[in-house]
PDB file of N, CA and C in Angstrom:
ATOM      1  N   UNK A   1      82.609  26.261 -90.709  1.00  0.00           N
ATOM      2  CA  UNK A   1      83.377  27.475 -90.795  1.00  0.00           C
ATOM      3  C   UNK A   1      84.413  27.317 -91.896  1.00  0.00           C
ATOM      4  N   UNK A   2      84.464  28.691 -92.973  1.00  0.00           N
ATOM      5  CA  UNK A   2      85.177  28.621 -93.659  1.00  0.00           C
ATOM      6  C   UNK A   2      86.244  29.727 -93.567  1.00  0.00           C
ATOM      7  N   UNK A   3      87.602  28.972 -93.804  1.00  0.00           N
ATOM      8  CA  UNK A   3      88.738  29.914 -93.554  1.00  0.00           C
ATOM      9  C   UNK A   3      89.024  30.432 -94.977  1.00  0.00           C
ATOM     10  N   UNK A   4      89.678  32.037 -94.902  1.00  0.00           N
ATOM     11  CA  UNK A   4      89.886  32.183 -96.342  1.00  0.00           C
ATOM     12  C   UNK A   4      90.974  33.388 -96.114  1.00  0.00           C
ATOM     13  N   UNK A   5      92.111  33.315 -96.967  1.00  0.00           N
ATOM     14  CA  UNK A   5      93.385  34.360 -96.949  1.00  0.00           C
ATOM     15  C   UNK A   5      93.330  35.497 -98.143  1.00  0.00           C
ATOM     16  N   UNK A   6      93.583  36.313 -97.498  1.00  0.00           N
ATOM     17  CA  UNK A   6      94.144  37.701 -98.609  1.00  0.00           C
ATOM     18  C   UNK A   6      95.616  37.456 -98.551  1.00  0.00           C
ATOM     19  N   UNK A   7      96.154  37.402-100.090  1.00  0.00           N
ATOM     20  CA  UNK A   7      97.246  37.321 -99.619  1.00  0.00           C
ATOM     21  C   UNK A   7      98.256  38.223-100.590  1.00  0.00           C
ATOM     22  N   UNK A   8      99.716  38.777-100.215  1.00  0.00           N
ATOM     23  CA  UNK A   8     100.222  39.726-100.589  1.00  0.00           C
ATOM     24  C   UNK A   8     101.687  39.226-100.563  1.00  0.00           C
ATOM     25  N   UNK A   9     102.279  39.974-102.189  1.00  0.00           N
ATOM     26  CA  UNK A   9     103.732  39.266-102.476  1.00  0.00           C
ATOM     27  C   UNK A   9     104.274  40.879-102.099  1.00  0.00           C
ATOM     28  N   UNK A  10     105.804  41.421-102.143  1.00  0.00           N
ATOM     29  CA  UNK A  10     106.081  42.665-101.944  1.00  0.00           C
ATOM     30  C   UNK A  10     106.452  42.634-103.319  1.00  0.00           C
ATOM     31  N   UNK A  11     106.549  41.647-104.245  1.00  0.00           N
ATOM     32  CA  UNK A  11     106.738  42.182-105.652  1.00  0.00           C
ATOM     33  C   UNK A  11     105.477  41.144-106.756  1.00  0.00           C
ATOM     34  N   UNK A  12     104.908  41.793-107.830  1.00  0.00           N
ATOM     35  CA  UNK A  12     104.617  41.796-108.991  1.00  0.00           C
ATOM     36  C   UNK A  12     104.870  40.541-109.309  1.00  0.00           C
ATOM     37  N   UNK A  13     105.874  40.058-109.595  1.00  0.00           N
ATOM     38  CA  UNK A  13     106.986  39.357-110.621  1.00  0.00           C
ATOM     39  C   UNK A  13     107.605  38.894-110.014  1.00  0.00           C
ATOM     40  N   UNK A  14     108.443  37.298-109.970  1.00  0.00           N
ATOM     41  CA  UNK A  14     109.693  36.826-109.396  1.00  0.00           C
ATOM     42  C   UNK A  14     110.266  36.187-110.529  1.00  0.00           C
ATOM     43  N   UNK A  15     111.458  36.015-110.569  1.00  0.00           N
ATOM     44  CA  UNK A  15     112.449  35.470-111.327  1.00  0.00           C
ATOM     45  C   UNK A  15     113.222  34.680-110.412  1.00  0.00           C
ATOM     46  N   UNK A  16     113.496  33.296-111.318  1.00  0.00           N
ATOM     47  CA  UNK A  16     114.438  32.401-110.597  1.00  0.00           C
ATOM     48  C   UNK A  16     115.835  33.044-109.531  1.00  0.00           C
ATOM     49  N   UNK A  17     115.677  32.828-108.317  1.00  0.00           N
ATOM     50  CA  UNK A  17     116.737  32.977-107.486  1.00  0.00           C
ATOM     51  C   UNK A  17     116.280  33.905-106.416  1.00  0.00           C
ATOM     52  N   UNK A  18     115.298  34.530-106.708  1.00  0.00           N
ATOM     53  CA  UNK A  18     114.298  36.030-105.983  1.00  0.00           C
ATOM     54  C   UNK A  18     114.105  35.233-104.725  1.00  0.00           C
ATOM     55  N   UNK A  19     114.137  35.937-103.520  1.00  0.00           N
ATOM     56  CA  UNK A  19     113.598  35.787-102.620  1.00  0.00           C
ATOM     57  C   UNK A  19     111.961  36.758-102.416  1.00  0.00           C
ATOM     58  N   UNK A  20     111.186  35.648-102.271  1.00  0.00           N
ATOM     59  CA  UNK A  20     109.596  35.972-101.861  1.00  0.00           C
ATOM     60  C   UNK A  20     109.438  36.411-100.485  1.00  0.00           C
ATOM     61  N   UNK A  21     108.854  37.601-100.398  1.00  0.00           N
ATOM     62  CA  UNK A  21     108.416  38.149 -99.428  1.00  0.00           C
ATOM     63  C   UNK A  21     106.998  38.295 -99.331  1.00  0.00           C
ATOM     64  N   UNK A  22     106.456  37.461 -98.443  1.00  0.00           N
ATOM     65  CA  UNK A  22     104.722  37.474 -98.801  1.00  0.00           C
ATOM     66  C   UNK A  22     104.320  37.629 -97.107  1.00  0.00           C
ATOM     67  N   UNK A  23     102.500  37.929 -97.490  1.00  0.00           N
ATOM     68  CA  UNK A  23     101.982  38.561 -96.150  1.00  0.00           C
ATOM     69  C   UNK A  23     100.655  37.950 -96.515  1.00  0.00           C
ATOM     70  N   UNK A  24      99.598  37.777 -95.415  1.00  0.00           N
ATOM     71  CA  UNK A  24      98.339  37.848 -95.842  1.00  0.00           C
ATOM     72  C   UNK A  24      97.580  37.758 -94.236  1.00  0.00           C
ATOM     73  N   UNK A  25      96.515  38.134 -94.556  1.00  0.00           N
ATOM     74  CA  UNK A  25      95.180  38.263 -93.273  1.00  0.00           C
ATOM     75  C   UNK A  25      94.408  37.197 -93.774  1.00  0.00           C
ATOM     76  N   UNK A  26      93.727  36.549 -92.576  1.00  0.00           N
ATOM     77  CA  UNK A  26      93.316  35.509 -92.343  1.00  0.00           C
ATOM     78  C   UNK A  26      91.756  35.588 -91.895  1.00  0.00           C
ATOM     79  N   UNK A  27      90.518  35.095 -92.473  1.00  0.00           N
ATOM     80  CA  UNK A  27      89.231  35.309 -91.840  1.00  0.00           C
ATOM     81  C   UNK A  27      88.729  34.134 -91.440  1.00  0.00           C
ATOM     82  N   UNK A  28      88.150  33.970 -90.835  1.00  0.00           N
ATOM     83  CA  UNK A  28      87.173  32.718 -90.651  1.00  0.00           C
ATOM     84  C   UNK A  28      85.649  32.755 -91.017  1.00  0.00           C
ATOM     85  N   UNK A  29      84.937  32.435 -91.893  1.00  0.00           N
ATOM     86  CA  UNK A  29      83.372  32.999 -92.248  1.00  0.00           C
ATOM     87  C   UNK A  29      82.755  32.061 -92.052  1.00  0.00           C
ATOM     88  N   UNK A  30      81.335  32.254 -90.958  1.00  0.00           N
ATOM     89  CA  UNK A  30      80.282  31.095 -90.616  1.00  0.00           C
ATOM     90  C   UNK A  30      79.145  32.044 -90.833  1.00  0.00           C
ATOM     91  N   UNK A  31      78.155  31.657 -91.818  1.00  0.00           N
ATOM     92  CA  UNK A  31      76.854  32.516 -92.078  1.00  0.00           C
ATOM     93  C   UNK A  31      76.924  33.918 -92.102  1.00  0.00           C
ATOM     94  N   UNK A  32      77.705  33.824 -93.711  1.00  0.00           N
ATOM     95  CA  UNK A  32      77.919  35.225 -93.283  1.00  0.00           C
ATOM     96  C   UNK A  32      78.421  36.786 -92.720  1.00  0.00           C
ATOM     97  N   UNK A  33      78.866  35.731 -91.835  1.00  0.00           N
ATOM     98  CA  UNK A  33      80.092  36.751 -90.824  1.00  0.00           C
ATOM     99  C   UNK A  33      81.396  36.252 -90.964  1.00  0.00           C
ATOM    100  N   UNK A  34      82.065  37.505 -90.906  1.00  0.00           N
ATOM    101  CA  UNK A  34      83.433  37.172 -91.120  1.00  0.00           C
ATOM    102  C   UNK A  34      83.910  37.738 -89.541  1.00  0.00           C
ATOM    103  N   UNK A  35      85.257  36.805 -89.500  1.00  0.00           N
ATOM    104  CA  UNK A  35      86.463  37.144 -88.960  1.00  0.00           C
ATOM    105  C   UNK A  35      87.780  37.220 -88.360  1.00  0.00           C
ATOM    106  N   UNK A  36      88.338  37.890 -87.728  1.00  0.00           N
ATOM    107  CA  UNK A  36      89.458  37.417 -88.355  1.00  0.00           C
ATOM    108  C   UNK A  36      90.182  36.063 -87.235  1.00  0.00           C
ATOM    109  N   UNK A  37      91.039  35.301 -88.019  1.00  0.00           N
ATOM    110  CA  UNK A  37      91.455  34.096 -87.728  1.00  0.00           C
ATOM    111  C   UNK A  37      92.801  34.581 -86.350  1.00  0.00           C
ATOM    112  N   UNK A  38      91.926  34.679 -85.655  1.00  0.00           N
ATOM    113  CA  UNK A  38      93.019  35.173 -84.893  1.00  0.00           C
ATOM    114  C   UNK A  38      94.002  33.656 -83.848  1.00  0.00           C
ATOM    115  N   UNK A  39      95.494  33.328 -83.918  1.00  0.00           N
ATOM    116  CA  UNK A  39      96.154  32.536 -83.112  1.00  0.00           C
ATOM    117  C   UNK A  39      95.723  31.047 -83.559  1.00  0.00           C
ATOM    118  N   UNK A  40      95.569  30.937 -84.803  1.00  0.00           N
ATOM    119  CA  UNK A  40      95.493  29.632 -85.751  1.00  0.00           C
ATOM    120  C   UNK A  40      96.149  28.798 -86.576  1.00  0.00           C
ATOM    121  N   UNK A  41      96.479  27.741 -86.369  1.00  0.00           N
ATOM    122  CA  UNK A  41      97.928  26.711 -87.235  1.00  0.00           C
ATOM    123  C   UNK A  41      97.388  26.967 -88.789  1.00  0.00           C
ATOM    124  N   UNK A  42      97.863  26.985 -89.487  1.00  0.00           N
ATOM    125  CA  UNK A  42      98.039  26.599 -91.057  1.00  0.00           C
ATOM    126  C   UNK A  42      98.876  25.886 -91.643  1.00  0.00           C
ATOM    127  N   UNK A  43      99.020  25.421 -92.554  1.00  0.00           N
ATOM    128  CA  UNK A  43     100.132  24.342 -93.676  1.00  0.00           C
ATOM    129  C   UNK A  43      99.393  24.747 -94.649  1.00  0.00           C
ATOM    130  N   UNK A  44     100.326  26.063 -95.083  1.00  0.00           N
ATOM    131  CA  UNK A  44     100.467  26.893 -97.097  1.00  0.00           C
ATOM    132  C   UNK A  44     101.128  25.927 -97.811  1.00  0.00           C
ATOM    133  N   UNK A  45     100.899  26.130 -98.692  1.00  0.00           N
ATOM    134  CA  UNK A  45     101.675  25.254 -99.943  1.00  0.00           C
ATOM    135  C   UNK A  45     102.315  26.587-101.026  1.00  0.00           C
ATOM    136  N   UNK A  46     103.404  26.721-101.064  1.00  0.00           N
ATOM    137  CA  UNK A  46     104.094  27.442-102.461  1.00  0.00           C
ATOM    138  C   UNK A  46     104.036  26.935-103.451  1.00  0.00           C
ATOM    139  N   UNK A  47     103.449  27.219-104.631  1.00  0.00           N
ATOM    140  CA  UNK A  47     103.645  26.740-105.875  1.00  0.00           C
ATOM    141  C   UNK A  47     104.027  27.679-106.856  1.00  0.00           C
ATOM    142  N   UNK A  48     104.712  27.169-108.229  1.00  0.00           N
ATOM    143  CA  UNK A  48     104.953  27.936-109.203  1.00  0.00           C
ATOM    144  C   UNK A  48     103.915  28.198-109.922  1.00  0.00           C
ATOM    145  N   UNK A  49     104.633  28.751-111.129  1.00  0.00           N
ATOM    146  CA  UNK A  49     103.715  29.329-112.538  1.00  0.00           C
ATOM    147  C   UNK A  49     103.147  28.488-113.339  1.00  0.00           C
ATOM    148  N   UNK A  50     103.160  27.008-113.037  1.00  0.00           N
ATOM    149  CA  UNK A  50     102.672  25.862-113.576  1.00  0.00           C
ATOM    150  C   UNK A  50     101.835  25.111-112.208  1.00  0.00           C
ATOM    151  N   UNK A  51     101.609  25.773-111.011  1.00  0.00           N
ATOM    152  CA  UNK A  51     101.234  25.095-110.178  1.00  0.00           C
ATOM    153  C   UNK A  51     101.533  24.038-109.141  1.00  0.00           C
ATOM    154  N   UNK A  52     102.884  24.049-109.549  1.00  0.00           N
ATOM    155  CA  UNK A  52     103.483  22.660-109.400  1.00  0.00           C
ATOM    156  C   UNK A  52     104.285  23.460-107.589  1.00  0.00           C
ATOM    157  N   UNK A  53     103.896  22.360-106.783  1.00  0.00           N
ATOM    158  CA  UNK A  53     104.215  22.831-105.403  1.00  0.00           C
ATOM    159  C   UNK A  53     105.691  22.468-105.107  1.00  0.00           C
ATOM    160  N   UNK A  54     106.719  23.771-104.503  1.00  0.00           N
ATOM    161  CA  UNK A  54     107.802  23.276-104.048  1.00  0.00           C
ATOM    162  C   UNK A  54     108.292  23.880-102.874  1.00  0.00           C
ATOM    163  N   UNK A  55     107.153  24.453-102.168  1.00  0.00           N
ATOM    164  CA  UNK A  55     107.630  24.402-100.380  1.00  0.00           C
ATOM    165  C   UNK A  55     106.138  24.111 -99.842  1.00  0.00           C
ATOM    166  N   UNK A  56     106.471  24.291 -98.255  1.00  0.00           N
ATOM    167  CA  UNK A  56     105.325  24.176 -97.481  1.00  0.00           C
ATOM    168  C   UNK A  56     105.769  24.774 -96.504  1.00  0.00           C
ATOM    169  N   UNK A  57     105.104  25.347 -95.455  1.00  0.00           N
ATOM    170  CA  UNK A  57     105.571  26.291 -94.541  1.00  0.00           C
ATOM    171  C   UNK A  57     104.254  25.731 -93.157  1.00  0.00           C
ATOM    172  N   UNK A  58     104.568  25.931 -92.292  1.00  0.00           N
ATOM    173  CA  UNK A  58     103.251  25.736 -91.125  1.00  0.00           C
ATOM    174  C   UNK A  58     103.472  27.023 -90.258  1.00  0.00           C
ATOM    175  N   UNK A  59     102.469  27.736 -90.416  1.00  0.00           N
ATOM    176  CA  UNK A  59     102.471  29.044 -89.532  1.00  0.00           C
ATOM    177  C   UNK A  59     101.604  29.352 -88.882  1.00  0.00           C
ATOM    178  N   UNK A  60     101.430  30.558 -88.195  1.00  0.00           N
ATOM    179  CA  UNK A  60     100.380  30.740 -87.021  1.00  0.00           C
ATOM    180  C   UNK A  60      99.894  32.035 -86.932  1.00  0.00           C
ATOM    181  N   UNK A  61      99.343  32.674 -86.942  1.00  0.00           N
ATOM    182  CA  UNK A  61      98.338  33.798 -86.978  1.00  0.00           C
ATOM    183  C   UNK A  61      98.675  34.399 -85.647  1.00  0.00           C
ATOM    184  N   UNK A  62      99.005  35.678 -86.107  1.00  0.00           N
ATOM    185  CA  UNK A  62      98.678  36.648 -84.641  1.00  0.00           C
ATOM    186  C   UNK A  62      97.443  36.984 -84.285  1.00  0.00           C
ATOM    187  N   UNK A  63      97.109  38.261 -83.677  1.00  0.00           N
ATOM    188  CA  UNK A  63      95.969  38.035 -82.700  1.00  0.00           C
ATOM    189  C   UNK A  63      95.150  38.886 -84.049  1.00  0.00           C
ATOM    190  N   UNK A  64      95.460  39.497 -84.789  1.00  0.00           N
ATOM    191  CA  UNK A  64      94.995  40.058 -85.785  1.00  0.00           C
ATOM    192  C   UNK A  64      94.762  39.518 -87.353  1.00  0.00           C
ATOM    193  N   UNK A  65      95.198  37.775 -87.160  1.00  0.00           N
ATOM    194  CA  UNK A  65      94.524  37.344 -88.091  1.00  0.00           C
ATOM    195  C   UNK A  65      96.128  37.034 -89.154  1.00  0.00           C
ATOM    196  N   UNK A  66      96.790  37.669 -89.077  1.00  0.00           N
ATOM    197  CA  UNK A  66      98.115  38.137 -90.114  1.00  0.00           C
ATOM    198  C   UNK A  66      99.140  37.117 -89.601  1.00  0.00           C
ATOM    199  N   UNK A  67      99.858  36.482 -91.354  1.00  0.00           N
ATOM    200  CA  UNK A  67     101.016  35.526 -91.069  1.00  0.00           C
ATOM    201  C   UNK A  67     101.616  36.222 -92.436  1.00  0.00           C
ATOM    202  N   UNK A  68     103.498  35.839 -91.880  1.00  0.00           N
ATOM    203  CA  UNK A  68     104.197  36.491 -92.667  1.00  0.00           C
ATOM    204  C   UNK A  68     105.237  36.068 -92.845  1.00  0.00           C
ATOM    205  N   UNK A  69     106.467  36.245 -94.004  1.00  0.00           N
ATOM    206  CA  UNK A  69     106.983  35.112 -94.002  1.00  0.00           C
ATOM    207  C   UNK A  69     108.218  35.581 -95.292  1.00  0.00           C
TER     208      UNK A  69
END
């Protein structure tokens, strides 16, 4: 089973000091079928515009798949 996120910033663009407001839905896909990751641990990684990682967050999925943050 493969897990996979849609994921959503509330802005475009950040500039140093911005607070990130992000969202995303969560699926789980085995042959084919998708769905959604409902009441599941994660560890995201934040990274910048060079890739370079400087948070980590561990969150959990509601019953609809969605973590937010």
């Amino acid at each position: 089973m493969i897990d996979r996120a849609n994921c959503f910033t509330s802005l475009p663009l950040y500039h140093p000091g911005d607070t990130v407001n992000w969202s995303a839905v969560v699926y789980s896909y085995k042959n084919d079928i998708s769905k959604l990751a409902s009441n599941k641990s994660y560890t995201i990684s934040f990274r910048d515009a060079n890739y370079m990682q400087i948070d980590t967050a561990i969150v959990t999925t509601d019953n609809f798949g969605r973590i937010e943050g």
